[in-house]
N, C-alpha and C. Protein backbone atom coordinates (compact mmCIF):
# COMPACT_ATOMS: atom_id res chain seq x y z
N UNK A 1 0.73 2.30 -4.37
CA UNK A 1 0.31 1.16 -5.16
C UNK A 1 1.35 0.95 -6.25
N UNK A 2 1.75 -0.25 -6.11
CA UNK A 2 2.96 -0.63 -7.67
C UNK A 2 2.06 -1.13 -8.92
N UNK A 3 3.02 -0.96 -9.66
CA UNK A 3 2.67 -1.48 -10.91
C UNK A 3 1.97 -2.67 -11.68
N UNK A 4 2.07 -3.81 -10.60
CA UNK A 4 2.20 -5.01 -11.01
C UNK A 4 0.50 -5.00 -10.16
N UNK A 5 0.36 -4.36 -9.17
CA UNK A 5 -1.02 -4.38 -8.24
C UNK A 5 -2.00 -3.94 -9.44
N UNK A 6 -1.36 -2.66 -10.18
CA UNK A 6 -2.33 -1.90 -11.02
C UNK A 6 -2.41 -2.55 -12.37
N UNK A 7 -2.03 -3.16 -13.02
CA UNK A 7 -1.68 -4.45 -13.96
C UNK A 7 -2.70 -5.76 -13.44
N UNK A 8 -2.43 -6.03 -12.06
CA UNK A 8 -3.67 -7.40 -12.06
C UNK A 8 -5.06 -6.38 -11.59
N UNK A 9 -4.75 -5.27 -11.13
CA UNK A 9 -6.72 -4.91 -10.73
C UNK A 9 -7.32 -4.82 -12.34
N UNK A 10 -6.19 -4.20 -13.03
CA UNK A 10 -6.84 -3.74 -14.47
C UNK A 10 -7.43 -4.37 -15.43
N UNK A 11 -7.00 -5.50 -15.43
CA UNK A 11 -7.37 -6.87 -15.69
C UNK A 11 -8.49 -7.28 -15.42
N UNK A 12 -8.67 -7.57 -14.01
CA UNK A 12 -9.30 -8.46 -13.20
C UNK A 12 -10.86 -7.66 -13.74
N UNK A 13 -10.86 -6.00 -13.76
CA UNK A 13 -11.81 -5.22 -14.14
C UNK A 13 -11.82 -5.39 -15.45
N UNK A 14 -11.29 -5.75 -16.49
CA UNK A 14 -11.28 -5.46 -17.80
C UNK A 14 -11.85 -7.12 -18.05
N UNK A 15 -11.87 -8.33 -17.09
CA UNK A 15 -12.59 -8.93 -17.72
C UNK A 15 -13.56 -9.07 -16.70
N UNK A 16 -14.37 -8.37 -15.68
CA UNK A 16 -15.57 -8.66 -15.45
C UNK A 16 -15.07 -9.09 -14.19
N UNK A 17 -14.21 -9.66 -13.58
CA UNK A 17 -14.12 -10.35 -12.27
C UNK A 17 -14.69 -9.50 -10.84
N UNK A 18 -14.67 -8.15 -10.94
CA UNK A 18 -15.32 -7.36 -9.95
C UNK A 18 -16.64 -7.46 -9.98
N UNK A 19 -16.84 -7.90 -10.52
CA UNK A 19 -18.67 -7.22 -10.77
C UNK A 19 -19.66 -8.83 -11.01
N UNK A 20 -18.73 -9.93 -10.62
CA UNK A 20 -19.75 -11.15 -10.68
C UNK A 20 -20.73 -11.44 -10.17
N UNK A 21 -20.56 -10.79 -8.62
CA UNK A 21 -21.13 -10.94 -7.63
C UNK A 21 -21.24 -9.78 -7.11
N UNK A 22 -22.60 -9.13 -6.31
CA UNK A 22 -22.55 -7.78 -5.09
C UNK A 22 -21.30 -8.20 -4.00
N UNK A 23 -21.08 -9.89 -3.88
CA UNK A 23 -20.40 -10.07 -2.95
C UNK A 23 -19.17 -9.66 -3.08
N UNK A 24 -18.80 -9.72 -4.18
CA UNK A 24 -17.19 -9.54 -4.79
C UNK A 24 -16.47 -8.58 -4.32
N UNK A 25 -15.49 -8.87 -3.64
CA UNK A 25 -14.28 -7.89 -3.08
C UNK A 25 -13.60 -7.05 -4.34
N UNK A 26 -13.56 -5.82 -3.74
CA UNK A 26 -12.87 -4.88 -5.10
C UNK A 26 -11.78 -5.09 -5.38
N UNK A 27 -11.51 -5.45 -6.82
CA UNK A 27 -10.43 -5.63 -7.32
C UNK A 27 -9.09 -5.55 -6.55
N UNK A 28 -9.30 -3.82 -6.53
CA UNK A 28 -7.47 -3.10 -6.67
C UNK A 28 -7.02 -3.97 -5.09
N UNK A 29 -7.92 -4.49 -4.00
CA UNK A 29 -7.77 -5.10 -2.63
C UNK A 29 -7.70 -6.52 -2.76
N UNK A 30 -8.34 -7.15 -3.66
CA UNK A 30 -7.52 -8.09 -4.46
C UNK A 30 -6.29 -8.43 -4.90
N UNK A 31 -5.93 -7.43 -5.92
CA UNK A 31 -4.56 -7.45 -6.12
C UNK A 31 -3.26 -7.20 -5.20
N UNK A 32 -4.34 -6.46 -3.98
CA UNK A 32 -2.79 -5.85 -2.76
C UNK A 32 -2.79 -7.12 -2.20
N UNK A 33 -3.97 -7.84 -1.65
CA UNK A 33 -3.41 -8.88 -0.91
C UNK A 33 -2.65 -10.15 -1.41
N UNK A 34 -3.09 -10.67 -2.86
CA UNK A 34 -2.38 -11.33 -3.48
C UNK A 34 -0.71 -10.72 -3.78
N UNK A 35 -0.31 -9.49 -3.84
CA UNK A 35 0.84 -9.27 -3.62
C UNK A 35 2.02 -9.05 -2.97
N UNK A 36 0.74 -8.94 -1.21
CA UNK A 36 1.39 -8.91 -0.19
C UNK A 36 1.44 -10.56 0.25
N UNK A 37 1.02 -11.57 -0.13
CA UNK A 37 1.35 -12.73 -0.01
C UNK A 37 2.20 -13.51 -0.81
N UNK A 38 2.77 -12.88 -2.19
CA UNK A 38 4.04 -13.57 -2.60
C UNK A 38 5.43 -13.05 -2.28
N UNK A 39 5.08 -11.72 -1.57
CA UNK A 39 6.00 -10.78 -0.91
C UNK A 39 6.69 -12.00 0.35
N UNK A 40 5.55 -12.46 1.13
CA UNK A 40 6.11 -13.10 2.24
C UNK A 40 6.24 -14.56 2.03
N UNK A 41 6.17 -15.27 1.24
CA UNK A 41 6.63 -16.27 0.23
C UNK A 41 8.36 -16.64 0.91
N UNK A 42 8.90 -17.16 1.05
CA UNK A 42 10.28 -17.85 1.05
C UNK A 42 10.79 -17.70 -0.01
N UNK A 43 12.23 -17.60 -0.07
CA UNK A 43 12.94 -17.69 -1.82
C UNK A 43 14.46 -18.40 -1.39
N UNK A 44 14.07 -19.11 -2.61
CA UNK A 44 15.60 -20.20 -2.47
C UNK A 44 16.58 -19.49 -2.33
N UNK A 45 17.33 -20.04 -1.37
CA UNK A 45 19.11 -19.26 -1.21
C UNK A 45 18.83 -18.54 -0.01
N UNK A 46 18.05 -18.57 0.04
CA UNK A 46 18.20 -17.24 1.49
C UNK A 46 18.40 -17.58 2.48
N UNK A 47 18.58 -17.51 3.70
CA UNK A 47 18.61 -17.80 5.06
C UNK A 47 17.66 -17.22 5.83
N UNK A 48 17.12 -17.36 6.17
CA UNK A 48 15.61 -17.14 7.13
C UNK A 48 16.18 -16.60 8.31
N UNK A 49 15.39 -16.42 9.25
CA UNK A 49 16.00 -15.78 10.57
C UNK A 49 15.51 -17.19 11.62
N UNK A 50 16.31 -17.53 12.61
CA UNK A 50 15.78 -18.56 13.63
C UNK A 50 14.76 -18.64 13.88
N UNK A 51 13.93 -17.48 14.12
CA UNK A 51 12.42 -16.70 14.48
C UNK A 51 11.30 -17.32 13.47
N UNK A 52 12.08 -17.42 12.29
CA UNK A 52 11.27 -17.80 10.84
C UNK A 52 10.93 -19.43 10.90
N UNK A 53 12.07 -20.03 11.68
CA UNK A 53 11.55 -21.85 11.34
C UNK A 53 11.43 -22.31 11.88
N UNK A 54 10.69 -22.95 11.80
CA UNK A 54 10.10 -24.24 12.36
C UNK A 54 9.93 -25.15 11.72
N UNK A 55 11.31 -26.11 12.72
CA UNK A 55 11.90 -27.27 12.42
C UNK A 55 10.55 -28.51 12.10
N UNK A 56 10.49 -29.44 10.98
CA UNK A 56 9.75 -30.67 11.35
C UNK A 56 11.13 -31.89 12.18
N UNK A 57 9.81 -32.32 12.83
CA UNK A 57 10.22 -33.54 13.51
C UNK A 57 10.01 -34.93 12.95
N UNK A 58 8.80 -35.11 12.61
CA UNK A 58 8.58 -35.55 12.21
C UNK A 58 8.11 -35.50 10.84
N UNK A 59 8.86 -35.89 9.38
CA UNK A 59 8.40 -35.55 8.44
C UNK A 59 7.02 -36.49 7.84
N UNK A 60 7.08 -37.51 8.26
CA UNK A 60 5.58 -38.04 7.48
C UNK A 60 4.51 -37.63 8.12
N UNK A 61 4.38 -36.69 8.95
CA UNK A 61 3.21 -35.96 9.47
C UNK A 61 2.76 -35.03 8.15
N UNK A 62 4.01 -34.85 7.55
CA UNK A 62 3.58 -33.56 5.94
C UNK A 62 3.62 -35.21 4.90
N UNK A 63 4.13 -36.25 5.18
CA UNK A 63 3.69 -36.80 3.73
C UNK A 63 5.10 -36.77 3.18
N UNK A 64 6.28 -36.66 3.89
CA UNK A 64 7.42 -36.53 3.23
C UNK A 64 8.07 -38.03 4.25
N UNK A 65 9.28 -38.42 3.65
CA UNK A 65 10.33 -39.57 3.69
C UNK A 65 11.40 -38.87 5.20
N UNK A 66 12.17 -39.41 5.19
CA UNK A 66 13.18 -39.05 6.43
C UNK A 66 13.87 -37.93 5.40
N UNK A 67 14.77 -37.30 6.21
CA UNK A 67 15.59 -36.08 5.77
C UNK A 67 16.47 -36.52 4.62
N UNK A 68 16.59 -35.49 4.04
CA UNK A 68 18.10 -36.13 2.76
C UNK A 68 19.25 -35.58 3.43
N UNK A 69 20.14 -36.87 3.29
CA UNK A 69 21.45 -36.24 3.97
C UNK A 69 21.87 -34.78 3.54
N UNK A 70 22.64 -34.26 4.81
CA UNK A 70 22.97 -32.44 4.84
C UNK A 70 21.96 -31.72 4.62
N UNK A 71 20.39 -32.11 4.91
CA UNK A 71 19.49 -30.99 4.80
C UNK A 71 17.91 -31.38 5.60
N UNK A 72 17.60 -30.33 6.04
CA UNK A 72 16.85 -30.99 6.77
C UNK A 72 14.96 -29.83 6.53
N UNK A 73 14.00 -30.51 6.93
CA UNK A 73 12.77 -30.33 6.37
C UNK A 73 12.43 -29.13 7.72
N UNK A 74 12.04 -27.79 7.21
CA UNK A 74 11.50 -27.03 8.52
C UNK A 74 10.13 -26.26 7.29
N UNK A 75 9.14 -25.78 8.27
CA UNK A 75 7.76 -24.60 7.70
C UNK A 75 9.20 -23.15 8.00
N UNK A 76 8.91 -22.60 6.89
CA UNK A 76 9.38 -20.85 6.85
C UNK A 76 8.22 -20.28 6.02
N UNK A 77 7.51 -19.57 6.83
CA UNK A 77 6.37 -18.38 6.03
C UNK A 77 5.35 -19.06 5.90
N UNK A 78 5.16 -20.32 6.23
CA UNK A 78 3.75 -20.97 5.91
C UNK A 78 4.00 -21.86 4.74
N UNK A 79 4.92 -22.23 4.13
CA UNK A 79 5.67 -23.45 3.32
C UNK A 79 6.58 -24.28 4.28
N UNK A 80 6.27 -25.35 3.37
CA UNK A 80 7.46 -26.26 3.54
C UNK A 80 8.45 -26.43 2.60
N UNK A 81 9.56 -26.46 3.70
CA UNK A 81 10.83 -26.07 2.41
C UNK A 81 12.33 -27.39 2.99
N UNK A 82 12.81 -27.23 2.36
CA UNK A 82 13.84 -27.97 2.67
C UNK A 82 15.21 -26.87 2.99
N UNK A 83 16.22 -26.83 4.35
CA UNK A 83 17.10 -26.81 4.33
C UNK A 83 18.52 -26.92 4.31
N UNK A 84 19.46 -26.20 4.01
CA UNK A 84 20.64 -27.02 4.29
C UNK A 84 20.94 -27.02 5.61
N UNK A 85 21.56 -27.86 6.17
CA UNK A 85 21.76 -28.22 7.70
C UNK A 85 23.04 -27.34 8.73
N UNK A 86 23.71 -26.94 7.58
CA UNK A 86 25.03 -26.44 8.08
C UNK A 86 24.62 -25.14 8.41
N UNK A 87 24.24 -24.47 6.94
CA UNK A 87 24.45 -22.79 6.66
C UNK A 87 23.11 -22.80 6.85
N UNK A 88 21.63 -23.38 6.73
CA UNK A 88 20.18 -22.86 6.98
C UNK A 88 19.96 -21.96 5.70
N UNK A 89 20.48 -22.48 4.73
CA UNK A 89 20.04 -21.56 3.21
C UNK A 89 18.95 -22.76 3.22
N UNK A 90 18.07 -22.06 2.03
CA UNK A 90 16.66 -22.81 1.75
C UNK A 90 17.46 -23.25 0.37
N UNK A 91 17.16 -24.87 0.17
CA UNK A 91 17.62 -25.51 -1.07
C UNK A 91 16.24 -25.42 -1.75
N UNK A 92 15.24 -25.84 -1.10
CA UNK A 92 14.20 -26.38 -2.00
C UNK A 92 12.65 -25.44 -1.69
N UNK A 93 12.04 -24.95 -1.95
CA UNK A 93 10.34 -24.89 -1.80
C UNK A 93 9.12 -25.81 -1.95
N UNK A 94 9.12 -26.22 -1.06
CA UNK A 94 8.12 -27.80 -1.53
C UNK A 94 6.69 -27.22 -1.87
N UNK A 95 6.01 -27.19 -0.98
CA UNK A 95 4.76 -26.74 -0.97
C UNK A 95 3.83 -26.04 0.15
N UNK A 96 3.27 -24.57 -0.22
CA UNK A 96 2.55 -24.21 1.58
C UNK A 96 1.62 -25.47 2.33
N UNK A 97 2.07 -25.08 3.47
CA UNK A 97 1.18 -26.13 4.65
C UNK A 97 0.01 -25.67 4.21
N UNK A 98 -1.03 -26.87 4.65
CA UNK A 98 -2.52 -26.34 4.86
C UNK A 98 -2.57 -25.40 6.17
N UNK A 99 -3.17 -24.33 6.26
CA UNK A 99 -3.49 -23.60 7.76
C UNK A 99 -3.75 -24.37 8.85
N UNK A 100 -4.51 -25.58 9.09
CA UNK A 100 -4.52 -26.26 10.06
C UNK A 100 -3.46 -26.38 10.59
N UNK A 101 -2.20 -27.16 9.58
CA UNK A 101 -0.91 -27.34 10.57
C UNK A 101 -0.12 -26.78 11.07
N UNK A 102 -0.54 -25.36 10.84
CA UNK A 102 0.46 -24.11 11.38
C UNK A 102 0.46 -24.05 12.76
């Protein structure tokens, strides 16, 4: 367990968030999964692996305009991101897809 896991459970317990509900998921499993999901998050500059994208075809299916020249719109990790066309570095992080469109 890191630091930052034991920092948000400690919290999350120190103001009551465990204990709102019988239903309530325990904290410290809280904090792992919220950390194992910014873990797999995209980060600008990087290059993804081929495996990782998926190209849009069509961008106003997400609500976006045609491509900006030299870069083009693909999902990496469950976001939509913008890349560059040449090298496949991520310029931009737009916003995660809803799960449906995955």
């Amino acid at each position: 367990m890191n630091a930052q896991t034991i920092i948000v459970a400690t919290l999350m317990t120190g103001l009551g968030l465990g204990s709102l509900t019988p239903y309530a998921p325990d904290p410290l499993r809280v904090a792992s999964v919220a950390a194992k999901e910014a873990a797999e998050r995209p980060i600008m500059g990087t290059v993804p692996s081929k495996g990782q994208v998926q190209r849009i075809r069509n961008p106003g299916n997400y609500g976006l305009g045609n491509d900006i020249a030299g870069s083009i719109y693909a999902i990496v990790s469950g976001h939509l991101v913008r890349l560059d066309a040449k090298t496949g570095r991520i310029i931009s992080i737009l916003r995660p897809v809803p799960k449906s469109r995955n």
